[in-house]
Protein backbone atom coordinates (compact mmCIF):
# COMPACT_ATOMS: atom_id res chain seq x y z
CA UNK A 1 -74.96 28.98 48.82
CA UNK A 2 -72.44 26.48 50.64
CA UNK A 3 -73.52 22.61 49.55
CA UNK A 4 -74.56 21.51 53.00
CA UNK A 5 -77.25 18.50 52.48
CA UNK A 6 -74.37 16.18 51.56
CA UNK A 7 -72.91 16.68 55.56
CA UNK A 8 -76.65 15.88 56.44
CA UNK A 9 -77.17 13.20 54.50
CA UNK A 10 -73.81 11.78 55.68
CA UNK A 11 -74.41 11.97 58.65
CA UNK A 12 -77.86 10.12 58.92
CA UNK A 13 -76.19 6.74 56.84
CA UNK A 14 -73.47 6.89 59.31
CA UNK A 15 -75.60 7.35 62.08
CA UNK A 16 -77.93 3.95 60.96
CA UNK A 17 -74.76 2.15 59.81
CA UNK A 18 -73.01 3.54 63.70
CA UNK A 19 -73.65 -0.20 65.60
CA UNK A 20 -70.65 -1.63 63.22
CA UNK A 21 -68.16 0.66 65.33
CA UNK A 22 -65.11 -0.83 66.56
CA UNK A 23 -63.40 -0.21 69.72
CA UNK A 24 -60.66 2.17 69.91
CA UNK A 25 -57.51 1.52 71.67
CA UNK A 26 -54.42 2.99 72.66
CA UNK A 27 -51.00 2.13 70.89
CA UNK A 28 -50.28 -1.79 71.83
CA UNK A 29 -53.79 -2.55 73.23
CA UNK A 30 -55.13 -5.74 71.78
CA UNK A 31 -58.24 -5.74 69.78
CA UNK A 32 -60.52 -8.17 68.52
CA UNK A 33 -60.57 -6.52 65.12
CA UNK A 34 -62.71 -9.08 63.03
CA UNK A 35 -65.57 -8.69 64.68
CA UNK A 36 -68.12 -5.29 64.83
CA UNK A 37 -69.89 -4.74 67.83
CA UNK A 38 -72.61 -2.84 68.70
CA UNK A 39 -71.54 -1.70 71.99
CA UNK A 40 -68.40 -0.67 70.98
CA UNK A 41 -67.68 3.49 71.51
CA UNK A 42 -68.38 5.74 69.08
CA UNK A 43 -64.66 6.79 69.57
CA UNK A 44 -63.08 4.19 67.02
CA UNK A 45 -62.77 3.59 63.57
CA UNK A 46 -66.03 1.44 62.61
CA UNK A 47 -66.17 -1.26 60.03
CA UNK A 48 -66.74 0.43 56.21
CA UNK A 49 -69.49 1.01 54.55
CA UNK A 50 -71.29 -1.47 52.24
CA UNK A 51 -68.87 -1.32 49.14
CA UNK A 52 -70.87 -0.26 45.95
CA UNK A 53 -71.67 -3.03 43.28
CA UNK A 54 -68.92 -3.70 40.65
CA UNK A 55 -69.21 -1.96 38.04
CA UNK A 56 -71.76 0.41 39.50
CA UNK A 57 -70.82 4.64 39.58
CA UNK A 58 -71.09 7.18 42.24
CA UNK A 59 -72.36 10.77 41.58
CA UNK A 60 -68.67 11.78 40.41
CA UNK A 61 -67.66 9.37 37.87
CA UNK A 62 -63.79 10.18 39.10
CA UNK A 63 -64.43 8.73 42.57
CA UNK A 64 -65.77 5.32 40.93
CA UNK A 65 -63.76 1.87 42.42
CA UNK A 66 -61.53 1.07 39.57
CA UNK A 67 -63.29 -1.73 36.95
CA UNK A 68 -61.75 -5.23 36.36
CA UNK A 69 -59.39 -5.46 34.45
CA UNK A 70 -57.79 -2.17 35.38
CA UNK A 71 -55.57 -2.62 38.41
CA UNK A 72 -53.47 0.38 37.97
CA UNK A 73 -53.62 3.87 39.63
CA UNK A 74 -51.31 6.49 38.08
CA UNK A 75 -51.15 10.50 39.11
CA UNK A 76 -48.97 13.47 39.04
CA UNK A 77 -47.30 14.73 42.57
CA UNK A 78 -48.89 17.28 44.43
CA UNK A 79 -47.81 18.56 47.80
CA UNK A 80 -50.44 21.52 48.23
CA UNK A 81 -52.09 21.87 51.37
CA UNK A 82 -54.49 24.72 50.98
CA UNK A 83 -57.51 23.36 51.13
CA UNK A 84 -57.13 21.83 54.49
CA UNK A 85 -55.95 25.39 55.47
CA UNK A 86 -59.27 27.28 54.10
CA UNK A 87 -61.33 24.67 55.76
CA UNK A 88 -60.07 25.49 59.09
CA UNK A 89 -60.56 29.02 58.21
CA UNK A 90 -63.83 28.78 57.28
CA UNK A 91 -65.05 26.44 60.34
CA UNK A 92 -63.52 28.30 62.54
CA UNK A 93 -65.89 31.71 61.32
CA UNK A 94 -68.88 29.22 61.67
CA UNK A 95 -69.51 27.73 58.73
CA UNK A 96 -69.01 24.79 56.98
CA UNK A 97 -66.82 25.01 53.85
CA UNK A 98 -68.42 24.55 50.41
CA UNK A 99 -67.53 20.86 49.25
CA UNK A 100 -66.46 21.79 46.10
CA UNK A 101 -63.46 23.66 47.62
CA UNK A 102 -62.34 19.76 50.43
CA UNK A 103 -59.13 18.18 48.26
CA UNK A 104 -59.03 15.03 50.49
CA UNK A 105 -55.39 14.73 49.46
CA UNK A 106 -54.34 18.42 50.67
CA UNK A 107 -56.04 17.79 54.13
CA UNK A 108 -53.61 14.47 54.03
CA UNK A 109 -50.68 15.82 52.86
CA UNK A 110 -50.85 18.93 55.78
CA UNK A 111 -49.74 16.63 58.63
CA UNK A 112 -46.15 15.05 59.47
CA UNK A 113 -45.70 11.49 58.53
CA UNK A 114 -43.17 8.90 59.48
CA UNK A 115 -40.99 7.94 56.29
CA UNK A 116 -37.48 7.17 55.55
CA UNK A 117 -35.97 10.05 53.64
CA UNK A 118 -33.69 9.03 50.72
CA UNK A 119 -29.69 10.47 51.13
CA UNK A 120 -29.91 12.05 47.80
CA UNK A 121 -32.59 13.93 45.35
CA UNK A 122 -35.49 11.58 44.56
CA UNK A 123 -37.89 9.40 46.81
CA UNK A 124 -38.10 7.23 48.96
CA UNK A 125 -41.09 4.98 49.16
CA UNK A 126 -43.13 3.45 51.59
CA UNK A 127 -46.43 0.87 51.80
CA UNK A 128 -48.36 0.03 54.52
CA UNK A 129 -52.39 -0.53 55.72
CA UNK A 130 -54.31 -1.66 58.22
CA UNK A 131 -57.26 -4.03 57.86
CA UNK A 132 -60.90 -2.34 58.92
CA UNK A 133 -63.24 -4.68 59.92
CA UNK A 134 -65.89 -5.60 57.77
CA UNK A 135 -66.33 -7.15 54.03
CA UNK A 136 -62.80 -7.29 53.81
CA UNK A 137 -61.71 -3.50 53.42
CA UNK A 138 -58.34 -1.94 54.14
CA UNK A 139 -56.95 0.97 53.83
CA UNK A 140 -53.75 1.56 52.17
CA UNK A 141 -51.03 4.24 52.35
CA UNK A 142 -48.61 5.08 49.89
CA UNK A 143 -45.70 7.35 51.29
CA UNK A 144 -43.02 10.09 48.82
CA UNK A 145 -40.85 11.21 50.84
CA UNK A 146 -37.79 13.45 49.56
CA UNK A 147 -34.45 14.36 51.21
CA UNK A 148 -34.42 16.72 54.07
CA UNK A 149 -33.96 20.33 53.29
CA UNK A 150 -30.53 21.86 53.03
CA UNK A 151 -29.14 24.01 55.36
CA UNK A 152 -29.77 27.50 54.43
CA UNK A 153 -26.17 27.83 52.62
CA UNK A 154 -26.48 24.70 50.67
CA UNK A 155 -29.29 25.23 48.10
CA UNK A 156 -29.39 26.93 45.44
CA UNK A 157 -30.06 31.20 44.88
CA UNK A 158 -33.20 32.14 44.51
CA UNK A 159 -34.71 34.53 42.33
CA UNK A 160 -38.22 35.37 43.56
CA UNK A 161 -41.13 37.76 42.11
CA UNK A 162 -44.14 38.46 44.23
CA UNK A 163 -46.53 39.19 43.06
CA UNK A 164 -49.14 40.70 45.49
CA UNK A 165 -52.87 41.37 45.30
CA UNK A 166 -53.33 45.05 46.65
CA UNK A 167 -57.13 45.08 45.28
CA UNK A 168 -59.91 46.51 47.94
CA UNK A 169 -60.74 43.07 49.58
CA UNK A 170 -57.39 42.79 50.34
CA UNK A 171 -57.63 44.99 53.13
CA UNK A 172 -59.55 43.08 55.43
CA UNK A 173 -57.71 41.72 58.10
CA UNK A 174 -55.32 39.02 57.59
CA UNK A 175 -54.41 39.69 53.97
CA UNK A 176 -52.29 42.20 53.37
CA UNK A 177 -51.13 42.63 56.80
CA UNK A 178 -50.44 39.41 56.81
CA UNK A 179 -48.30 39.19 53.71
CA UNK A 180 -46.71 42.66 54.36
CA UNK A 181 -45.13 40.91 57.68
CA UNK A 182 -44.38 37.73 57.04
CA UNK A 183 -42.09 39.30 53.36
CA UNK A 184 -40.34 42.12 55.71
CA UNK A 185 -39.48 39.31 58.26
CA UNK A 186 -38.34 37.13 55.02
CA UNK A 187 -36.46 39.78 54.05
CA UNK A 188 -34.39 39.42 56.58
CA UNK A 189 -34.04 35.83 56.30
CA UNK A 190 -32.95 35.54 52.89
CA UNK A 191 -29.59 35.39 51.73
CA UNK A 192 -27.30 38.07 50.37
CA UNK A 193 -26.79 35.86 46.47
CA UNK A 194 -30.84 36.19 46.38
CA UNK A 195 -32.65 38.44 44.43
CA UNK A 196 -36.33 39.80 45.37
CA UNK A 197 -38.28 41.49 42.37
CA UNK A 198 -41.99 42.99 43.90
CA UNK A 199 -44.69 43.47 41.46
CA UNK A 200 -48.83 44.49 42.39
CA UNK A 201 -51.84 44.40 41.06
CA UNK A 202 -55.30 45.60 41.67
CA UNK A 203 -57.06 47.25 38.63
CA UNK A 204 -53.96 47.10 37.09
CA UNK A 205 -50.54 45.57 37.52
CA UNK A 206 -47.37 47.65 38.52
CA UNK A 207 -44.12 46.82 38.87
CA UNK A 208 -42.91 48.45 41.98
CA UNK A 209 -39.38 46.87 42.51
CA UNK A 210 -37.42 45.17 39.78
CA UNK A 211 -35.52 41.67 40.48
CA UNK A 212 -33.13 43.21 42.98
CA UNK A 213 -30.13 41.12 44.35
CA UNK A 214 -30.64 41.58 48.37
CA UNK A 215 -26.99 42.23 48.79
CA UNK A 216 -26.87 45.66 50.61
CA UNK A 217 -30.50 46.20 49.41
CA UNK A 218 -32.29 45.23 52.12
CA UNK A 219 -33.67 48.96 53.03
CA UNK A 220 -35.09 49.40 49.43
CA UNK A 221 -36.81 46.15 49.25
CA UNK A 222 -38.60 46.62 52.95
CA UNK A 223 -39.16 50.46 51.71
CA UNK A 224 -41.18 48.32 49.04
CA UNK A 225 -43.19 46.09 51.25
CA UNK A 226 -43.70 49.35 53.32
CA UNK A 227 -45.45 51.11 50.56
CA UNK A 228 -47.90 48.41 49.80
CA UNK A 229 -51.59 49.62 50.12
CA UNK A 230 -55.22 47.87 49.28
CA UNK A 231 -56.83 49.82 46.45
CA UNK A 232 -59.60 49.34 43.81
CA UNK A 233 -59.87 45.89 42.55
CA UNK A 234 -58.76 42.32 41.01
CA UNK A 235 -57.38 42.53 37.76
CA UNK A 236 -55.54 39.18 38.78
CA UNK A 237 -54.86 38.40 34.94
CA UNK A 238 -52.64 41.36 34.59
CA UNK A 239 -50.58 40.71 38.26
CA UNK A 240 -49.85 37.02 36.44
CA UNK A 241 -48.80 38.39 33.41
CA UNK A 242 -46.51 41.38 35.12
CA UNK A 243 -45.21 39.02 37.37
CA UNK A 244 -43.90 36.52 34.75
CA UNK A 245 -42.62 39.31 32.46
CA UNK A 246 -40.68 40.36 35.65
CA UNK A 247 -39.35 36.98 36.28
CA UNK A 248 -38.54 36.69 32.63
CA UNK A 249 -36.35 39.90 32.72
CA UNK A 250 -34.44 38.95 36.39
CA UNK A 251 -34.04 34.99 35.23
CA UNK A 252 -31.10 34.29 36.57
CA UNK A 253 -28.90 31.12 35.45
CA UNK A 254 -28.28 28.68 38.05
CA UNK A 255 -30.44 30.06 40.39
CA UNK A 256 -34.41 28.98 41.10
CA UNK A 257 -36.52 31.27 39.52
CA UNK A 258 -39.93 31.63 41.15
CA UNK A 259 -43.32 33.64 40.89
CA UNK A 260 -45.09 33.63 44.94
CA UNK A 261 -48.52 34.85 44.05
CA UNK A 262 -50.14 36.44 46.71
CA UNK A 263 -54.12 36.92 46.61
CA UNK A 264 -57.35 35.80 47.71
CA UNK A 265 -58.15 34.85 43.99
CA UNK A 266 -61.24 36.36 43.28
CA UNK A 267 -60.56 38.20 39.85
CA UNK A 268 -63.33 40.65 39.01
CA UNK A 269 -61.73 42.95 36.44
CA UNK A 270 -59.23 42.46 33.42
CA UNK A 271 -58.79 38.68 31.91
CA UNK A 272 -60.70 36.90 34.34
CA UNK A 273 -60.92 33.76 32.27
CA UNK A 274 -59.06 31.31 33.71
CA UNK A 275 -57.98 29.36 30.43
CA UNK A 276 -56.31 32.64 28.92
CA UNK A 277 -54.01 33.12 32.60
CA UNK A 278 -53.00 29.83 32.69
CA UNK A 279 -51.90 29.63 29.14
CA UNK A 280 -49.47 32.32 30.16
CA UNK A 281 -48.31 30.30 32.71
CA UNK A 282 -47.75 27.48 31.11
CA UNK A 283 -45.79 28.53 28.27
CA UNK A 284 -43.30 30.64 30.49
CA UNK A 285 -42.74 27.39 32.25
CA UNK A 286 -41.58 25.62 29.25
CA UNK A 287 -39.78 28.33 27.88
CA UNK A 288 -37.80 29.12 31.08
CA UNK A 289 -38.58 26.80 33.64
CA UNK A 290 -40.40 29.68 35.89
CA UNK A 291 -42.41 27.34 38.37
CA UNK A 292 -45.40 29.01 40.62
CA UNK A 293 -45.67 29.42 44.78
CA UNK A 294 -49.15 30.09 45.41
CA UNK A 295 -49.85 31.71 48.75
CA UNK A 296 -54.30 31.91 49.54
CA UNK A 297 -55.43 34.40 51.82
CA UNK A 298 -58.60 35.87 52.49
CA UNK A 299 -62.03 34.43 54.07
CA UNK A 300 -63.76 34.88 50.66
CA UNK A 301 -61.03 32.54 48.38
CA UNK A 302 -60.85 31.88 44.79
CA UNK A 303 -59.53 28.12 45.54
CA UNK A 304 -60.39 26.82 42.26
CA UNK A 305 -58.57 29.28 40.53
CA UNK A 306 -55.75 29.42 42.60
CA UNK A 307 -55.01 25.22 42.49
CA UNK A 308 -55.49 25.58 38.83
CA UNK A 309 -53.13 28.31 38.57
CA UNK A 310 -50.31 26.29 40.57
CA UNK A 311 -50.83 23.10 38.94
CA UNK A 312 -50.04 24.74 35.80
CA UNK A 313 -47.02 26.73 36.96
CA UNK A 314 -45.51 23.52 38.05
CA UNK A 315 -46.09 24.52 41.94
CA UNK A 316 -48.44 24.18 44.47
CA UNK A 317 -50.09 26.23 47.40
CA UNK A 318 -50.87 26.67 50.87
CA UNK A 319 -53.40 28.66 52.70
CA UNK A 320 -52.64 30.92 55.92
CA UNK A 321 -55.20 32.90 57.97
CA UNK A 322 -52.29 33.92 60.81
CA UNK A 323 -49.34 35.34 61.62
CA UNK A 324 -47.94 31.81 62.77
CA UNK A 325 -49.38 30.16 59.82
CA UNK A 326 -47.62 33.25 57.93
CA UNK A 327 -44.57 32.87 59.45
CA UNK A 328 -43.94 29.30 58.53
CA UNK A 329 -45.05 29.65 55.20
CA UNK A 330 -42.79 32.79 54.21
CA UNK A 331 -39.90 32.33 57.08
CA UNK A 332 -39.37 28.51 57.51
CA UNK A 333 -40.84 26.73 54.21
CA UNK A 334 -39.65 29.24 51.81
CA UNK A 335 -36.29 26.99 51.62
CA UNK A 336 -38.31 24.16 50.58
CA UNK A 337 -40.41 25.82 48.09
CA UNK A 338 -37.37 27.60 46.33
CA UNK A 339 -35.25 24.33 45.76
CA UNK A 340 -36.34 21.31 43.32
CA UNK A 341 -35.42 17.65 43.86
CA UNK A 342 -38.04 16.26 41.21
CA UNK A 343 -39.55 17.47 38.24
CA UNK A 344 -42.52 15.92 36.73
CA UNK A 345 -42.85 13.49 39.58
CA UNK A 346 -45.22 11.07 39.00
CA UNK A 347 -46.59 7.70 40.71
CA UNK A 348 -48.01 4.53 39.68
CA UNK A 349 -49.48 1.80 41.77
CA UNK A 350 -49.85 -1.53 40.46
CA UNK A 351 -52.64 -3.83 42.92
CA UNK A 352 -52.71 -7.41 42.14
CA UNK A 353 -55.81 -8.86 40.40
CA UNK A 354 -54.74 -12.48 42.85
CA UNK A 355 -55.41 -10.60 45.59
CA UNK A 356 -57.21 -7.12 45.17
CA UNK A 357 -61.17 -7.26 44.00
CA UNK A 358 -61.24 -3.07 43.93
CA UNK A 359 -59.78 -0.09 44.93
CA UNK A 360 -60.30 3.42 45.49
CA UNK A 361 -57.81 6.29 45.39
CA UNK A 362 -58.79 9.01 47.87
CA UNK A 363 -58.55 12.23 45.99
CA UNK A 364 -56.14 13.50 43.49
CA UNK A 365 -58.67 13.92 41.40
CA UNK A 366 -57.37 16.87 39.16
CA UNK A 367 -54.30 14.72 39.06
CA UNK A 368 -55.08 12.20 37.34
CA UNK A 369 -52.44 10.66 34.21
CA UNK A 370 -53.13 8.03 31.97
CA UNK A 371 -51.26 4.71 32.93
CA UNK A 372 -49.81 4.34 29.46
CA UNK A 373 -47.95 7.86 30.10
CA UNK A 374 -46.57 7.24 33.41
CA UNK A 375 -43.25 6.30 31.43
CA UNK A 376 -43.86 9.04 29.05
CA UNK A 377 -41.40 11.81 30.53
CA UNK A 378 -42.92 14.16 28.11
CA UNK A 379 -46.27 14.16 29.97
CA UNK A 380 -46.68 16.59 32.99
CA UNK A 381 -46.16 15.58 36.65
CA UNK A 382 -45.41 17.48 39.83
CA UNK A 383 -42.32 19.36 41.00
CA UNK A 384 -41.34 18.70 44.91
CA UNK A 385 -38.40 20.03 46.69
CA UNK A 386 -36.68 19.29 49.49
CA UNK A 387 -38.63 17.96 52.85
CA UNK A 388 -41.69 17.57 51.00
CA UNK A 389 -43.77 13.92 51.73
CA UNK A 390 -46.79 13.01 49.52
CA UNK A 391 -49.14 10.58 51.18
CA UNK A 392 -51.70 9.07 48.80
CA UNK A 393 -54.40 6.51 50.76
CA UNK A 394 -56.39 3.83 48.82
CA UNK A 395 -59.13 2.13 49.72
CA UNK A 396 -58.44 -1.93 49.25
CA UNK A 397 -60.81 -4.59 49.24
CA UNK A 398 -58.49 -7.75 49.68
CA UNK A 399 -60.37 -10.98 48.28
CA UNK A 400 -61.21 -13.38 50.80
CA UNK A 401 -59.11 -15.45 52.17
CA UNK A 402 -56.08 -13.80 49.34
CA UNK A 403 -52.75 -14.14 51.02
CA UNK A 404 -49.26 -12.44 49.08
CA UNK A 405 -48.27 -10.06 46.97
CA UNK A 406 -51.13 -6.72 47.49
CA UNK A 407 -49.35 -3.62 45.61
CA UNK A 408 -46.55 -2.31 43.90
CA UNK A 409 -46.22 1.74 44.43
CA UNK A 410 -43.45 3.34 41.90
CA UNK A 411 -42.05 6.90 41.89
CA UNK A 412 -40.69 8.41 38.53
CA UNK A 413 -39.20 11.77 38.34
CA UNK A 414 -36.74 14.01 36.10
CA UNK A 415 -33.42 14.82 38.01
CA UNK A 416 -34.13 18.37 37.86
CA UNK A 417 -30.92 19.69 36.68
CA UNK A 418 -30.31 16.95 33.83
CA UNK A 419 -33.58 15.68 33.31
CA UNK A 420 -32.66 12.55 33.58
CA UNK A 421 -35.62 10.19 34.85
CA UNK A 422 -35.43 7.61 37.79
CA UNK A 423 -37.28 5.33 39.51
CA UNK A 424 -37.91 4.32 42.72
CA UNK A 425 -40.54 1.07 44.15
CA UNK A 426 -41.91 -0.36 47.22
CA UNK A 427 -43.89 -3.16 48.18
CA UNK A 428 -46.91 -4.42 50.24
CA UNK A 429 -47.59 -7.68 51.38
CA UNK A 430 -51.27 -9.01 52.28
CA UNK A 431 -49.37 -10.13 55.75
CA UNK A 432 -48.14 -7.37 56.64
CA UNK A 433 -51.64 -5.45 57.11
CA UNK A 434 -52.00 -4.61 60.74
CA UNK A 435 -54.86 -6.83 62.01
CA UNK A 436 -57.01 -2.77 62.72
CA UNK A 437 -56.38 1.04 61.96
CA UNK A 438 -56.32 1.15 65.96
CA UNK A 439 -53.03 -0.95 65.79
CA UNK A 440 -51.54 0.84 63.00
CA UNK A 441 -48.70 3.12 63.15
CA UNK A 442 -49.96 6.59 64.99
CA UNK A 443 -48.76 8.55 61.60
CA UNK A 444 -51.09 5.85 59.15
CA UNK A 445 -53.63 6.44 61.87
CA UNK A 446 -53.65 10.58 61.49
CA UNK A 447 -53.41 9.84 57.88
CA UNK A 448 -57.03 7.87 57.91
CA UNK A 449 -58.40 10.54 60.35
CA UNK A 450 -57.69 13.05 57.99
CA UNK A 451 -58.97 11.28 55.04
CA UNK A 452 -62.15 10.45 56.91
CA UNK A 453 -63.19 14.14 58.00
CA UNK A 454 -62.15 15.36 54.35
CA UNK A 455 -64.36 12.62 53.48
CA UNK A 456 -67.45 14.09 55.64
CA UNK A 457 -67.09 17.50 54.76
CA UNK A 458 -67.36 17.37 51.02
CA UNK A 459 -70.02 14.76 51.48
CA UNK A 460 -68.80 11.66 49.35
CA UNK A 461 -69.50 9.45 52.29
CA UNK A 462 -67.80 6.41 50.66
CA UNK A 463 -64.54 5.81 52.01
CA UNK A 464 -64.91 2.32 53.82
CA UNK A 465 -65.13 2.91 57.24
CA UNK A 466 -66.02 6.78 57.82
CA UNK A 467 -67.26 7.01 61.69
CA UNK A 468 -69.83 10.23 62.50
CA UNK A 469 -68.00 13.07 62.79
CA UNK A 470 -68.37 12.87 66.51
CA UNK A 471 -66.99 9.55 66.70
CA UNK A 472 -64.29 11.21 64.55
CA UNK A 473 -63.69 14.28 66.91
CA UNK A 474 -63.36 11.77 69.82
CA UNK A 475 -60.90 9.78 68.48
CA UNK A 476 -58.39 12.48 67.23
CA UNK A 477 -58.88 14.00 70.41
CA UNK A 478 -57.47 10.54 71.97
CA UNK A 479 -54.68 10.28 68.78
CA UNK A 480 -53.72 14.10 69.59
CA UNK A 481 -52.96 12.94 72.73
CA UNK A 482 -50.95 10.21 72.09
CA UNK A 483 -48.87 11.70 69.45
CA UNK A 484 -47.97 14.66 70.99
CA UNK A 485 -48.42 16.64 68.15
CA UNK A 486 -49.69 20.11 68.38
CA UNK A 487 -51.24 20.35 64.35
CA UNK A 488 -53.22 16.93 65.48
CA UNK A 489 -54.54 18.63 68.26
CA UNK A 490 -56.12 21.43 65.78
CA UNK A 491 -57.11 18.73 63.44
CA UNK A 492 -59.22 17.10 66.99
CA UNK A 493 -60.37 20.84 67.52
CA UNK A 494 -61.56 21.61 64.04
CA UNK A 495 -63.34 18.00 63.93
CA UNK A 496 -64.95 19.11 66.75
CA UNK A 497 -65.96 22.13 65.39
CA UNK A 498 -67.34 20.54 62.40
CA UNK A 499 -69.04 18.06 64.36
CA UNK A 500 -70.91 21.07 65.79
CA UNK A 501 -71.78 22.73 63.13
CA UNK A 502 -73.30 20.01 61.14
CA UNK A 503 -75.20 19.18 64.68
CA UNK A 504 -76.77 22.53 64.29
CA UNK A 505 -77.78 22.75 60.36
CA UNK A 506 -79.55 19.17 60.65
């Protein structure tokens, strides 16, 4: 049964707490941003919510405001998007998506941002915020952003292994079929030094195409895709464990080796203990540096299982319910996902107890690393390849009247060829806050918008300044047009959609 009091009970706080709403405004408007009004249009991003005692916990004890004297935030890198994608998917069949299965960072990482991009491999960073209006609370963005990718002929060869679920939900519409394109079509995108290796599983695994170098072997590797069928069901333990022994066999030196698992995740037969698959998966990683791709499809989705899975294979995953979602997964990411700029990428950010009372990371919260290891290179982080960004948004609430140094944000990654670590820092000043979120930069504002309806959906309600999600649908509506930016205008629609759904269950 899908978890939907905490939309309801959302929704009624924000709807008491709605006459602290400020006015929204186009780029360059001014805005009297100190002051709440109670006339002001539902459209714009209010003033926060009344911050939580010091001290004091929320229902999940990993969403808490950090303590004094603890003014350090420290996580591995992660770049997935899929439960942004799964969301839509879900809301867009009518229902509103469990809140166990909203990531507030994977809703914020699915959407273009603005940042430099270093020349080399490695980071660049960026800090900035805007002030919201009441009690002092900002919110704060910290921006990763790696090199653009390659051209096609640049990076390196690829040695990939799908692995595909062919199990008896996997026949529904926009599974298989899906997949079945989107790999014939990336066939034929692929490059002559790469090698393709095809293994399935459904009751049992099969290898049904050995790592194969494309070459003149096109034909025999579509003949493959060709033959793939639904049948019987899940034995997703056994797929992982074919799939890796087939990697193993086809590693090739030099080249990036790579398991793209396939599957709606819902293993029902076999080694369905999640524990026991990802200790497979961890160990080949060390042993051969074998990193994961996992692709969700399916309206019934193991997401758990499948983030688990990735964040042990050193990889991450998206979600696609379309052929154009399919298409730019398989076709024009692929590149991305098959080189590595950064291994065990992890960030720090250091606030200032002179100026910073609390803060609040918004999600990562399977990410977490202990502060003392974020110099500790043997400790695990994330891998990110080229023309990846990872956003991570805070919640700040500046002491009165504080003015100077707010935050340091540092990057620290393994070259991943030498393994030789970097580092890489940015800085925020109290002064340079914008005065609102309505004045901030149109790619901070998307950031917030998507923070805030991650934030209603899986029914936290306590990221200072959440609007109703009508107020919320109305303004990325406005920001959607503004922008110019077609995946903002879905993000307006599926607000929208949201907005109407939780209208309906209350």
């Amino acid at each position: 049964m899908l978890k939907r009091y905490g939309i309801r009970r959302l929704l009624l706080t924000l709807t008491a707490a709605s006459g602290l709403l400020l006015t929204a405004c186009g780029g360059g408007e001014d805005t009297d941003s100190g002051k709440a009004s109670d006339s002001a249009p539902e459209t714009g991003f209010p003033a926060p919510a009344m911050p939580r005692p010091e001290g004091s916990r929320g229902t999940d004890e990993s969403r808490e405001f950090a303590p004094a004297p603890d003014y350090l935030s420290t996580f591995a890198l992660d770049v997935d998007t899929a439960s942004y994608g799964y969301a839509r998917r879900t809301l867009a069949e009518g229902r509103l998506p469990d809140p166990s299965t909203v990531r507030p960072e994977e809703f914020v990482n699915s959407f273009r941002q603005d940042y430099d991009r270093p020349d080399g491999d490695g980071f660049s960073v960026t800090v900035d915020g805007a002030r919201t209006a009441a009690d002092d609370w900002s919110l704060v963005r910290v921006g990763l952003a790696t090199r653009s990718a390659a051209d096609e002929g640049e990076r390196p060869s690829a040695a990939l292994t799908f692995v595909i679920d062919i199990s008896g939900s996997m026949a529904e519409p926009g599974r298989l079929d899906l997949a079945k394109d989107s790999l014939g079509v990336m066939t034929d995108q692929l490059r002559d030094d790469d090698s393709v290796a095809i293994v399935t599983f459904s009751d049992e695994a099969e290898e049904v195409l050995p790592m194969t170098r494309l070459d003149d072997n096109r034909g025999e590797v579509h003949d493959a895709i060709d033959s793939l069928e639904p049948t019987e069901s899940t034995n997703l333990g056994a797929g992982v464990e074919t799939g890796y022994e087939t990697a193993e066999e086809g590693l090739r030196e030099g080249a990036t080796n790579r398991v793209v698992l396939i599957s709606d995740a819902l293993a029902n037969t076999g080694d369905t203990d999640a524990e026991t698959i990802l200790e497979r998966i961890a160990s080949e990683r060390r042993e051969h540096g074998i990193t994961l791709f996992g692709v969700g499809v399916g309206s019934d989705y193991g997401d758990a299982l499948m983030e688990q899975l990735a964040d042990n294979g050193d990889g991450h995953t998206v979600y696609v319910s379309d052929d154009e979602e399919a298409r730019k997964v398989f076709v024009r990411q692929l590149p991305q996902n098959i080189d590595l700029t950064a291994r065990d990428a992890k960030a720090q950010v250091a606030f200032d107890p002179e100026t910073v009372a609390e803060f609040r990371l918004v999600g990562y919260d399977n990410r977490q690393v202990a502060d003392e290891d974020f110099r500790d290179d043997r400790v695990d982080g994330g891998e990110v390849g080229p023309g990846h960004t990872v956003t991570a948004l805070y919640a700040v609430r500046v002491k009165p009247g504080a003015d100077g140094h707010l935050a340091t944000a540092s990057v620290r990654w393994l070259d991943p060829e030498s393994r030789t670590p970097h580092e890489e820092s940015g800085q925020l000043e109290t002064g340079s806050l914008q005065d609102s979120l309505s004045e901030a930069a149109p790619r901070l504002q998307v950031t917030a918008t998507a923070a805030y309806f991650a934030d209603a959906l899986d029914g936290d309600g306590s990221l200072p300044g959440a609007p109703t999600l009508a107020g919320l649908a109305d303004y990325s509506a406005e920001l959607a047009t503004r922008t110019e930016d077609e995946e903002v205008r879905r993000l307006a629609d599926t607000i929208d959609r949201a907005s109407d759904l939780a209208g309906q269950e209350d």
